[in-house]
N, C-alpha and C. Protein backbone atom coordinates (compact mmCIF):
# COMPACT_ATOMS: atom_id res chain seq x y z
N UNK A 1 126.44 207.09 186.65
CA UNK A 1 125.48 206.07 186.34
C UNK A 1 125.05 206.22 184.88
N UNK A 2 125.02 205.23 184.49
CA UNK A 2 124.59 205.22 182.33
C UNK A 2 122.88 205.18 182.66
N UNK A 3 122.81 206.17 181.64
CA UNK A 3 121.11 206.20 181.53
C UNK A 3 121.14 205.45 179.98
N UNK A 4 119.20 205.22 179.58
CA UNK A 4 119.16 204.31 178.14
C UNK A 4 119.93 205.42 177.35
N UNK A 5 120.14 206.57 177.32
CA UNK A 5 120.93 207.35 176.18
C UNK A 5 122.35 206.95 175.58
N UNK A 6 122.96 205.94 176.59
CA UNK A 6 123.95 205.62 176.63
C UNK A 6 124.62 204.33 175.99
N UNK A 7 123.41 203.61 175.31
CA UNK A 7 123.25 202.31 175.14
C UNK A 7 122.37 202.55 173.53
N UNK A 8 122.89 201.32 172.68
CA UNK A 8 123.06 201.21 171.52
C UNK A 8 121.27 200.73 171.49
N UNK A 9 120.59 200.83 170.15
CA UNK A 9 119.42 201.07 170.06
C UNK A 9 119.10 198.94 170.34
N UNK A 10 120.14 197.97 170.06
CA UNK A 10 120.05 196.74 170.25
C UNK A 10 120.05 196.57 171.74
N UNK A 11 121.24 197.26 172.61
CA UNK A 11 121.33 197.07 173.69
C UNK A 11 120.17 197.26 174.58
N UNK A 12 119.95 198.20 174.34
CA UNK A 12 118.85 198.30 175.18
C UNK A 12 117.50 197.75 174.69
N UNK A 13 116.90 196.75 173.25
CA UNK A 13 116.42 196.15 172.88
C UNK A 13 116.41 194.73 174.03
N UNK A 14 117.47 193.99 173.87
CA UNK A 14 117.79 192.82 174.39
C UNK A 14 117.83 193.12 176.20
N UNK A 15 117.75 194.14 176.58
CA UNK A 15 118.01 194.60 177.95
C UNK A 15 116.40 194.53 178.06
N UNK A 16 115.31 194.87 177.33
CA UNK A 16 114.51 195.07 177.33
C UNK A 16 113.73 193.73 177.44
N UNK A 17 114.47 192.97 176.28
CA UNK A 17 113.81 191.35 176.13
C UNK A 17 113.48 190.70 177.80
N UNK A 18 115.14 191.08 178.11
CA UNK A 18 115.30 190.69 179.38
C UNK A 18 114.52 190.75 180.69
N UNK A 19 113.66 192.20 180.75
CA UNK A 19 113.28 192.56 181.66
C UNK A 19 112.00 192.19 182.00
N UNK A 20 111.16 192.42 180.37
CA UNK A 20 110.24 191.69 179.88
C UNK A 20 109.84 190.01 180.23
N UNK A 21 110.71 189.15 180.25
CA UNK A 21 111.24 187.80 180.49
C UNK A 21 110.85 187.73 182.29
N UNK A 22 111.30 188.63 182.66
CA UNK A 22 111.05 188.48 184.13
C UNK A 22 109.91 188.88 184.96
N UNK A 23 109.64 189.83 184.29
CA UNK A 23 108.19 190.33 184.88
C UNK A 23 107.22 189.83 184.48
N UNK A 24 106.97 188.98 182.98
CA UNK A 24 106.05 188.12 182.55
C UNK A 24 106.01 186.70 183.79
N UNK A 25 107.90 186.42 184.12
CA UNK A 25 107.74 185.31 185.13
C UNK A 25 106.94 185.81 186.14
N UNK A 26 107.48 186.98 186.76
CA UNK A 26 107.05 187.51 187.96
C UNK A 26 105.11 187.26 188.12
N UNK A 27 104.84 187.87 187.19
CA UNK A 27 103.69 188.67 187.44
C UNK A 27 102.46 187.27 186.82
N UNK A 28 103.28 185.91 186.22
CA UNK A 28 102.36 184.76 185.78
C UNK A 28 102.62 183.50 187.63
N UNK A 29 103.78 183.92 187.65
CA UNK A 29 104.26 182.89 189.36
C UNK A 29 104.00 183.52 189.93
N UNK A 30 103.45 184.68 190.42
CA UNK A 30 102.80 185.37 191.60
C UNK A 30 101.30 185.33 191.69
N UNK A 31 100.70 185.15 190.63
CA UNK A 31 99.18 184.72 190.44
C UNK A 31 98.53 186.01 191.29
N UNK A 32 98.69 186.83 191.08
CA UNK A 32 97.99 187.91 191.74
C UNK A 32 96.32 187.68 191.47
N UNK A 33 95.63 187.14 192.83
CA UNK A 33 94.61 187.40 192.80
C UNK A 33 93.85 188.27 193.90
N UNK A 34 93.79 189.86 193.20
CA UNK A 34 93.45 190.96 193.79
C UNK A 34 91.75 190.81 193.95
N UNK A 35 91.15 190.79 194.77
CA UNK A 35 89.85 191.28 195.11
C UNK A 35 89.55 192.76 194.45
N UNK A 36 88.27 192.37 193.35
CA UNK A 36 87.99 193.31 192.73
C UNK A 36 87.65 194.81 193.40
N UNK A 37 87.36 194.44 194.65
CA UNK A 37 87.46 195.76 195.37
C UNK A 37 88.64 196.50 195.64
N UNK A 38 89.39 196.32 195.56
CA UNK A 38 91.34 196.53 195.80
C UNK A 38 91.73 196.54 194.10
N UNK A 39 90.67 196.18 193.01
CA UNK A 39 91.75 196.33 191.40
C UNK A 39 91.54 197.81 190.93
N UNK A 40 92.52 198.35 190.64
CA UNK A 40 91.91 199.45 189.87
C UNK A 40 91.75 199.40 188.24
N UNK A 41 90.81 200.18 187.62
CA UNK A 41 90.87 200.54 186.49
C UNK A 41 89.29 199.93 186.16
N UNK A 42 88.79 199.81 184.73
CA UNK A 42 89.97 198.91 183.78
C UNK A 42 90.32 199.81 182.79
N UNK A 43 91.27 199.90 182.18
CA UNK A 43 91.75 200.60 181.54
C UNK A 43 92.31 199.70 179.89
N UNK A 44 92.38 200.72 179.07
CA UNK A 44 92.30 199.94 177.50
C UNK A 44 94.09 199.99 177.33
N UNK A 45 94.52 199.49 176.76
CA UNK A 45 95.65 199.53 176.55
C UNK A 45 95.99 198.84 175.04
N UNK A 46 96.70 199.43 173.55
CA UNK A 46 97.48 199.23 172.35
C UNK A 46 98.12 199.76 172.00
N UNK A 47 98.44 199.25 170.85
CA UNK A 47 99.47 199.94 170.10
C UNK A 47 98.81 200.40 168.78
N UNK A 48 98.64 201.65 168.66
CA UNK A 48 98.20 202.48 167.33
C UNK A 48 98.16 201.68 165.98
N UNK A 49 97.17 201.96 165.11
CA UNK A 49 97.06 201.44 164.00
C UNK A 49 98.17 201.70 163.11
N UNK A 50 99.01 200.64 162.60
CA UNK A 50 100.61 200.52 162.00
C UNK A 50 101.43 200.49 162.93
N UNK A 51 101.65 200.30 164.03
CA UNK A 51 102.50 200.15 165.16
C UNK A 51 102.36 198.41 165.42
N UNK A 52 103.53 197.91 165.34
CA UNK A 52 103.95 196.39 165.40
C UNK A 52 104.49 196.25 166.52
N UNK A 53 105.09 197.23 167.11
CA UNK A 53 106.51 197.30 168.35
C UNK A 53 105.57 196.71 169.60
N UNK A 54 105.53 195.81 170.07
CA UNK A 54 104.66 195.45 170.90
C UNK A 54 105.74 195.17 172.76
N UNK A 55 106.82 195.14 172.58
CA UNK A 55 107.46 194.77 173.66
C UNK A 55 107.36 195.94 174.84
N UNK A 56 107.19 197.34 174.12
CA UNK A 56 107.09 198.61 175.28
C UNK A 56 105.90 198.31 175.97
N UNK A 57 104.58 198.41 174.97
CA UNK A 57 103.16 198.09 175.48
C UNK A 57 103.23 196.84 176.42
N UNK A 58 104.16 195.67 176.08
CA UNK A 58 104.13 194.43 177.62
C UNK A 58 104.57 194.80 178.60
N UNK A 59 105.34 195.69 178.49
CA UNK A 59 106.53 196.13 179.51
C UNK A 59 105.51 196.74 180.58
N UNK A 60 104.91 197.83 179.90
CA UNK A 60 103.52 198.61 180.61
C UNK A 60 102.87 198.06 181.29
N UNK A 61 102.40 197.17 180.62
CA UNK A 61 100.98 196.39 180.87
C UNK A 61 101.45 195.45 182.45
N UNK A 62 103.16 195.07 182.37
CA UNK A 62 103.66 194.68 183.59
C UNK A 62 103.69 195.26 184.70
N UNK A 63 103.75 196.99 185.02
CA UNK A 63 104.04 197.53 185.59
C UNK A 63 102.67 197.99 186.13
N UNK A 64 101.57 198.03 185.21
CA UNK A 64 100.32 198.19 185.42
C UNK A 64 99.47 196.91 186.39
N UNK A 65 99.82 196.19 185.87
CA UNK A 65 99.47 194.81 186.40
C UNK A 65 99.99 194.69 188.05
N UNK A 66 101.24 194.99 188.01
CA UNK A 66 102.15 194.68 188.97
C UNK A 66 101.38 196.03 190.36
N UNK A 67 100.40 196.88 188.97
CA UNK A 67 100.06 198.39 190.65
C UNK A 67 98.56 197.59 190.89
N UNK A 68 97.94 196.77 190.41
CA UNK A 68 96.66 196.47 190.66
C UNK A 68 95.49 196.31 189.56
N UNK A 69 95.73 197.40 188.34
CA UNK A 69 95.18 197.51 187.25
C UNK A 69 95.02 196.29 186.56
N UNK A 70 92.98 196.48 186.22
CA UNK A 70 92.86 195.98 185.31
C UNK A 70 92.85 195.99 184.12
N UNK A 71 93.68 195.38 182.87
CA UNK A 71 93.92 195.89 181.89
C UNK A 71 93.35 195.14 180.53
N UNK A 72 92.77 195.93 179.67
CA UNK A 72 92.09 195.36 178.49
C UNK A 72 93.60 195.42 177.43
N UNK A 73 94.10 194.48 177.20
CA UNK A 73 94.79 194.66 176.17
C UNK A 73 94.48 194.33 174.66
N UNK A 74 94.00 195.73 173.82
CA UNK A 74 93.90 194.82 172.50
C UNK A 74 95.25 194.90 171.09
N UNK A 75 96.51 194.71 171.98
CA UNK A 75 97.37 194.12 170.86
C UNK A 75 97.80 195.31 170.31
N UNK A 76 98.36 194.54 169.01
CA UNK A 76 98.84 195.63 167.82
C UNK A 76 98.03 195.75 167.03
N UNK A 77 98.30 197.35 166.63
CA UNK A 77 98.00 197.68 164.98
C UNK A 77 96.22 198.10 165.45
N UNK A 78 95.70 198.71 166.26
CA UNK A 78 94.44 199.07 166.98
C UNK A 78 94.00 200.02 166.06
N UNK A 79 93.07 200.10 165.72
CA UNK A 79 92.17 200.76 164.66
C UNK A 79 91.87 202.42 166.42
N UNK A 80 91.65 203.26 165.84
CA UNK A 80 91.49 204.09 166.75
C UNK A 80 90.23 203.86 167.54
N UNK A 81 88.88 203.93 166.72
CA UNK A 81 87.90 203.68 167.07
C UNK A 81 87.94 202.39 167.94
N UNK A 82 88.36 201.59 167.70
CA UNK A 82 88.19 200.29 168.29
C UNK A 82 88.79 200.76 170.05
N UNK A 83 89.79 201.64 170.21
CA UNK A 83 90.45 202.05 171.21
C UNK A 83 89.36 202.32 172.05
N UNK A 84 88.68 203.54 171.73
CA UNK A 84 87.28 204.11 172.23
C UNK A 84 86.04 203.40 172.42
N UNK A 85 85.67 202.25 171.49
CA UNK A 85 84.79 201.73 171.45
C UNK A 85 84.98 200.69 172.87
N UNK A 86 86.28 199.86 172.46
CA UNK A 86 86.52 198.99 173.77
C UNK A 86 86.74 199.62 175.21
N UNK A 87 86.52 200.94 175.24
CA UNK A 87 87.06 201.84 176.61
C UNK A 87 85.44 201.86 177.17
N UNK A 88 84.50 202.67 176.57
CA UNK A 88 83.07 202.70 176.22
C UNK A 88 82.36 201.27 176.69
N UNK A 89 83.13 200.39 176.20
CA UNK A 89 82.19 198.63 176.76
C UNK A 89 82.45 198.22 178.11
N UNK A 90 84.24 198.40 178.06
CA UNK A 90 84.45 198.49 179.43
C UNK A 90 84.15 199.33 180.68
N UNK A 91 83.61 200.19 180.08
CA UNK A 91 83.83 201.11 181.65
C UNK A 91 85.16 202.16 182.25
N UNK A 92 86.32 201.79 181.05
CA UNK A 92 87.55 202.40 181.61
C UNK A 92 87.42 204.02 181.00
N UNK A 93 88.25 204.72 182.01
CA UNK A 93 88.25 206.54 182.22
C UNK A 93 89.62 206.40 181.51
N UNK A 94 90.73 205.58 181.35
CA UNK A 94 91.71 205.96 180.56
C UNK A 94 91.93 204.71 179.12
N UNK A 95 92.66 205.37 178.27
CA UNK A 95 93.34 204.64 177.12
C UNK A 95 94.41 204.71 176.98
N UNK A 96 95.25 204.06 177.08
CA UNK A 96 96.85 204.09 176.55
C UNK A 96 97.36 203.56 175.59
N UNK A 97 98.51 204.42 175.06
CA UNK A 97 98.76 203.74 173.63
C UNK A 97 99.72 203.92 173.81
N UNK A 98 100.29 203.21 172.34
CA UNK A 98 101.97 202.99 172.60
C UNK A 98 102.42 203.20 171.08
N UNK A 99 103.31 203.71 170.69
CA UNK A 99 103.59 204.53 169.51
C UNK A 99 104.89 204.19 168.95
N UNK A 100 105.56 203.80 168.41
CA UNK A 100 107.26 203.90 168.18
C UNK A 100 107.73 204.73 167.10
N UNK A 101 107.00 205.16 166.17
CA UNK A 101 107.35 205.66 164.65
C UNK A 101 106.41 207.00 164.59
N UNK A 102 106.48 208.15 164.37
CA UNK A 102 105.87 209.31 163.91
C UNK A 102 104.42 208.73 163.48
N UNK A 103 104.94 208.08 162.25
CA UNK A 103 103.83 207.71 160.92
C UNK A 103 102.95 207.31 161.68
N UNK A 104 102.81 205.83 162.45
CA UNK A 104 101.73 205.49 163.66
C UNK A 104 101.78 206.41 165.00
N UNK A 105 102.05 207.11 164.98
CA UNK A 105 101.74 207.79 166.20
C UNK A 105 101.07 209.46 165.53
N UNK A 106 100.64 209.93 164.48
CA UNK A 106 99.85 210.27 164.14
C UNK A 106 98.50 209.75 163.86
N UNK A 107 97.97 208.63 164.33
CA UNK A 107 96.96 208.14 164.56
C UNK A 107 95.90 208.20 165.60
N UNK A 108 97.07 208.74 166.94
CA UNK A 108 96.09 208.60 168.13
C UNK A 108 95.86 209.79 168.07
N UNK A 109 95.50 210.91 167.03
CA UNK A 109 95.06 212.37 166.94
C UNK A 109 93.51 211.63 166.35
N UNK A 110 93.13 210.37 166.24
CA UNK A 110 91.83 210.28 165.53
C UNK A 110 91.18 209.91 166.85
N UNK A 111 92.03 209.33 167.65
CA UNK A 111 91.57 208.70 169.09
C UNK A 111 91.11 209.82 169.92
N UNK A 112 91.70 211.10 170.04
CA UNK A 112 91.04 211.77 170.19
C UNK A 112 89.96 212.93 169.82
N UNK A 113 90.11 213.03 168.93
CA UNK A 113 89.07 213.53 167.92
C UNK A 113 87.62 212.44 168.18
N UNK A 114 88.09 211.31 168.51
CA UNK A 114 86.70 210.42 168.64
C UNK A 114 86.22 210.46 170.28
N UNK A 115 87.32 210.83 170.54
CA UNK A 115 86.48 211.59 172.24
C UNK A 115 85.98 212.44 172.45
N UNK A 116 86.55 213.70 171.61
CA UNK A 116 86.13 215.05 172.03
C UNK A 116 84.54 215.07 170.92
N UNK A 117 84.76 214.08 169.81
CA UNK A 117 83.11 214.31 169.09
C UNK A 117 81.97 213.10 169.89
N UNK A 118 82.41 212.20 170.73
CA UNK A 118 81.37 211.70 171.43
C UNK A 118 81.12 212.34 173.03
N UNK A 119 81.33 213.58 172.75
CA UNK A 119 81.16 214.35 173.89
C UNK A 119 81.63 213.45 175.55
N UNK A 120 82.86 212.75 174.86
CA UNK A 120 83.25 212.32 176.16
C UNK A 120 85.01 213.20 176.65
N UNK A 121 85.20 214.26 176.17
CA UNK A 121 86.06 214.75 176.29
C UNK A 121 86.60 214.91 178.13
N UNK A 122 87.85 214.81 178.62
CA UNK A 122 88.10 214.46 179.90
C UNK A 122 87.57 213.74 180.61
N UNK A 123 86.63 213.11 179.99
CA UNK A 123 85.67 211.51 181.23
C UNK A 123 86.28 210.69 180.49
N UNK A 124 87.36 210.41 179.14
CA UNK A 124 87.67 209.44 179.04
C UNK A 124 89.14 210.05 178.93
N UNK A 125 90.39 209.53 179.61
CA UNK A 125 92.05 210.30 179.11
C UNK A 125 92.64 209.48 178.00
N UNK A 126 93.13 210.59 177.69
CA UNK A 126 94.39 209.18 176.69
C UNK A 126 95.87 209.74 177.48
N UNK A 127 96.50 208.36 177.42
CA UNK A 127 97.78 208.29 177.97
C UNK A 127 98.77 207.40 176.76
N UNK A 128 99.66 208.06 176.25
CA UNK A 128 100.66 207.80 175.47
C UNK A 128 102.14 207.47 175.55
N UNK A 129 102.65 206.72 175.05
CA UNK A 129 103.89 206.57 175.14
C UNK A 129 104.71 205.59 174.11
N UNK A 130 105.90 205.53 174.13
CA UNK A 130 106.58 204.93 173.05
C UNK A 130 107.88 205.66 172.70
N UNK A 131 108.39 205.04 171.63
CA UNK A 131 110.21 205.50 171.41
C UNK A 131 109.70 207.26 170.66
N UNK A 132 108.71 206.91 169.91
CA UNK A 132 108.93 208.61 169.15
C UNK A 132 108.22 209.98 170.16
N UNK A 133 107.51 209.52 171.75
CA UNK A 133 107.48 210.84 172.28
C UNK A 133 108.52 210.86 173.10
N UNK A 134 109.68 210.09 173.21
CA UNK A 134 110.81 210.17 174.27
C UNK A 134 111.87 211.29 173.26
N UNK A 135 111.93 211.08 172.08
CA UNK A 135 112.50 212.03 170.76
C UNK A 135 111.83 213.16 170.43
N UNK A 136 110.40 213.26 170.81
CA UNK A 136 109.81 214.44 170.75
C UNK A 136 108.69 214.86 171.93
N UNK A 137 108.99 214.75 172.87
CA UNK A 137 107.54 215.01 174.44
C UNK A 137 106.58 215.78 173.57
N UNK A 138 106.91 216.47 173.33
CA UNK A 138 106.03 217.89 172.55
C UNK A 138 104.35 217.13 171.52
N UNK A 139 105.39 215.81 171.32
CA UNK A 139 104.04 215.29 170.40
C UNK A 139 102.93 214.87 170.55
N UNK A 140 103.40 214.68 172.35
CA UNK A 140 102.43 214.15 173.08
C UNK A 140 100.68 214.88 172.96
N UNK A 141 101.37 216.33 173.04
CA UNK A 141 99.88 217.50 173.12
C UNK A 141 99.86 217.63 171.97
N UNK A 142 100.77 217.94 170.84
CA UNK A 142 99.92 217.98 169.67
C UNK A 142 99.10 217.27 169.19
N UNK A 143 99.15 215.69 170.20
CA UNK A 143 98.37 214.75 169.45
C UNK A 143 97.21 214.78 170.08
N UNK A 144 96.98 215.60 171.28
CA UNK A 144 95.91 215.29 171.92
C UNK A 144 96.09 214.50 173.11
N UNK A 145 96.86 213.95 173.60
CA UNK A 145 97.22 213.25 174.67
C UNK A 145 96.72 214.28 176.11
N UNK A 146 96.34 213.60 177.18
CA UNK A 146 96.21 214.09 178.79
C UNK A 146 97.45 213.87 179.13
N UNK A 147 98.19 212.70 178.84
CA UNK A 147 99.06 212.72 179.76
C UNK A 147 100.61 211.63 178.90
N UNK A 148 101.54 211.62 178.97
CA UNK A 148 102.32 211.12 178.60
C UNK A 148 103.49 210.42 179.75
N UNK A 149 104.24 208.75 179.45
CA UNK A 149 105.01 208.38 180.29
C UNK A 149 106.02 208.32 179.59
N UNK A 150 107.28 208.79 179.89
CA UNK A 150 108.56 209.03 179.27
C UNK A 150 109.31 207.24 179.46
N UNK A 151 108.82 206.57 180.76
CA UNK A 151 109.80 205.35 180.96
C UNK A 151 107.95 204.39 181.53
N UNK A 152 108.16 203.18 181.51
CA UNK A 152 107.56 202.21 181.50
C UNK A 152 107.07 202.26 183.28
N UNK A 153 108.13 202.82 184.34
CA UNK A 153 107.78 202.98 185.28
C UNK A 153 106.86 203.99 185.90
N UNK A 154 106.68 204.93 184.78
CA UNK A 154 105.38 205.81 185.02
C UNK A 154 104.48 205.68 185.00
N UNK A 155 104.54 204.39 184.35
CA UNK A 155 102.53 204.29 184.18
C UNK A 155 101.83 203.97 185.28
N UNK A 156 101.99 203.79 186.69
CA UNK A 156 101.06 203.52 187.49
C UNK A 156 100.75 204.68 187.88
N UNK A 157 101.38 205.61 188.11
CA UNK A 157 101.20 206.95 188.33
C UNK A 157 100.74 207.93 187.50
N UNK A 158 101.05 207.62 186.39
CA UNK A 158 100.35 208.14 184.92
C UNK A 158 98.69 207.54 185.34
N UNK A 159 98.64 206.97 184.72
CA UNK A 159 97.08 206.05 185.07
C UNK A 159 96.63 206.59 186.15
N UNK A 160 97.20 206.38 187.31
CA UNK A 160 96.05 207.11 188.59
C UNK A 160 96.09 208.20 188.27
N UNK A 161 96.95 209.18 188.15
CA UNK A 161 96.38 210.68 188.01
C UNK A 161 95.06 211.06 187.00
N UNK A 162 95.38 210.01 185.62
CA UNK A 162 94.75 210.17 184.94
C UNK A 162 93.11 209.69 184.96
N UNK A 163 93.13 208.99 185.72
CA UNK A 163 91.87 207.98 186.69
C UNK A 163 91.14 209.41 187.15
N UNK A 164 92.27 209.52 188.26
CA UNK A 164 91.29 210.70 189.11
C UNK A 164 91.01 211.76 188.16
N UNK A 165 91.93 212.29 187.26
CA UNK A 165 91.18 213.27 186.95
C UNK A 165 89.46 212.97 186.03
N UNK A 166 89.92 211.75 185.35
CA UNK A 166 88.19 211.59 184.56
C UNK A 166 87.27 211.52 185.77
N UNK A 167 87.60 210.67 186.93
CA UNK A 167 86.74 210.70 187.61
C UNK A 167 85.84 212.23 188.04
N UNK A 168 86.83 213.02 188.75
CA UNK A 168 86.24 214.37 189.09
C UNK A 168 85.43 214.79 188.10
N UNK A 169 85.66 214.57 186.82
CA UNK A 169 84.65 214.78 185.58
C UNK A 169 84.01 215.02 185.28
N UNK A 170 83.64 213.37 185.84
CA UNK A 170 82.64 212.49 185.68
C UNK A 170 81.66 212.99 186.84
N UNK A 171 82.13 213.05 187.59
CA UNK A 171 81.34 213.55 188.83
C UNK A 171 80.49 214.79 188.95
N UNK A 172 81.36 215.63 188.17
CA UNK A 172 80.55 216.50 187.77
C UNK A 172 80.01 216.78 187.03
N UNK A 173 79.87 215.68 185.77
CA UNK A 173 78.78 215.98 184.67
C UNK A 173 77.40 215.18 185.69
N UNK A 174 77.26 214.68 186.69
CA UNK A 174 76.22 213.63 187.14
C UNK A 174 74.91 214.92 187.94
């Protein structure tokens, strides 16, 4: 069986367009209307300040959508603070970001630095992902990350773990 390693950096671009294409159908013709008691999250979801690559972050946001999650999406090119600030308004225990290039993905080290100095360290997670921690996992913790998804299908499971753990937290700072 061919894994993405196997496939040219276009191929699996346009494979991507593709998949994208369907789950936007899926998930706009299915009209999911979940009873807020049954949604989980809400959870923040961008792409790092200088990060343009926006098709991984839809891809997510599909798969997220598709587990129940409610999702704040604010786009590309997210100022860090703004990450935290919009997590903070909302109510959400996680943030996810999405990274493709080193250069922007040294950014979400401010995202957390702005958690651990608003003394919200583990009541709020960050969850990361994108083309440059699949080339380096490792960058994930240097950056500060809780938790990292290697493929687009992790994130519902990424997210809940990461849920429960702020929650327990949370619970116990009360």
């Amino acid at each position: 069986m061919a894994s993405w390693e196997d496939f040219s950096l276009a191929q699996a671009y346009v494979a991507s367009k593709i998949v994208q294409d369907v789950l936007e159908k899926y998930s706009h013709g299915s009209k999911q209307d979940i009873p807020e008691t049954e949604a989980k999250g809400p959870v923040i979801m961008g792409n790092i300040r200088d990060d343009f690559h926006a098709l991984g972050r839809r891809i997510v946001i599909s798969f997220l959508k598709a587990d129940a999650w409610r999702i704040h999406d604010l786009g590309v090119d997210v100022a860090p603070v703004r990450s935290l600030d919009q997590a903070l308004e909302a109510g959400a225990r996680v943030i996810g970001v999405s990274a493709m290039m080193y250069t922007a993905a040294e950014h979400i080290r401010e995202i957390r630095q702005g958690i651990d100095q608003r003394g919200l360290t583990g009541a709020i997670q960050l969850a990361v992902g994108g083309a440059v921690f699949r080339l380096r996992p490792e960058l994930a913790q240097e950056l500060g990350a809780d938790g990292m998804g290697m493929h687009a299908f992790d994130a519902p499971t990424l997210f809940s773990d990461l849920w429960d753990r702020a929650a327990k937290i949370d619970r116990g700072r009360q």
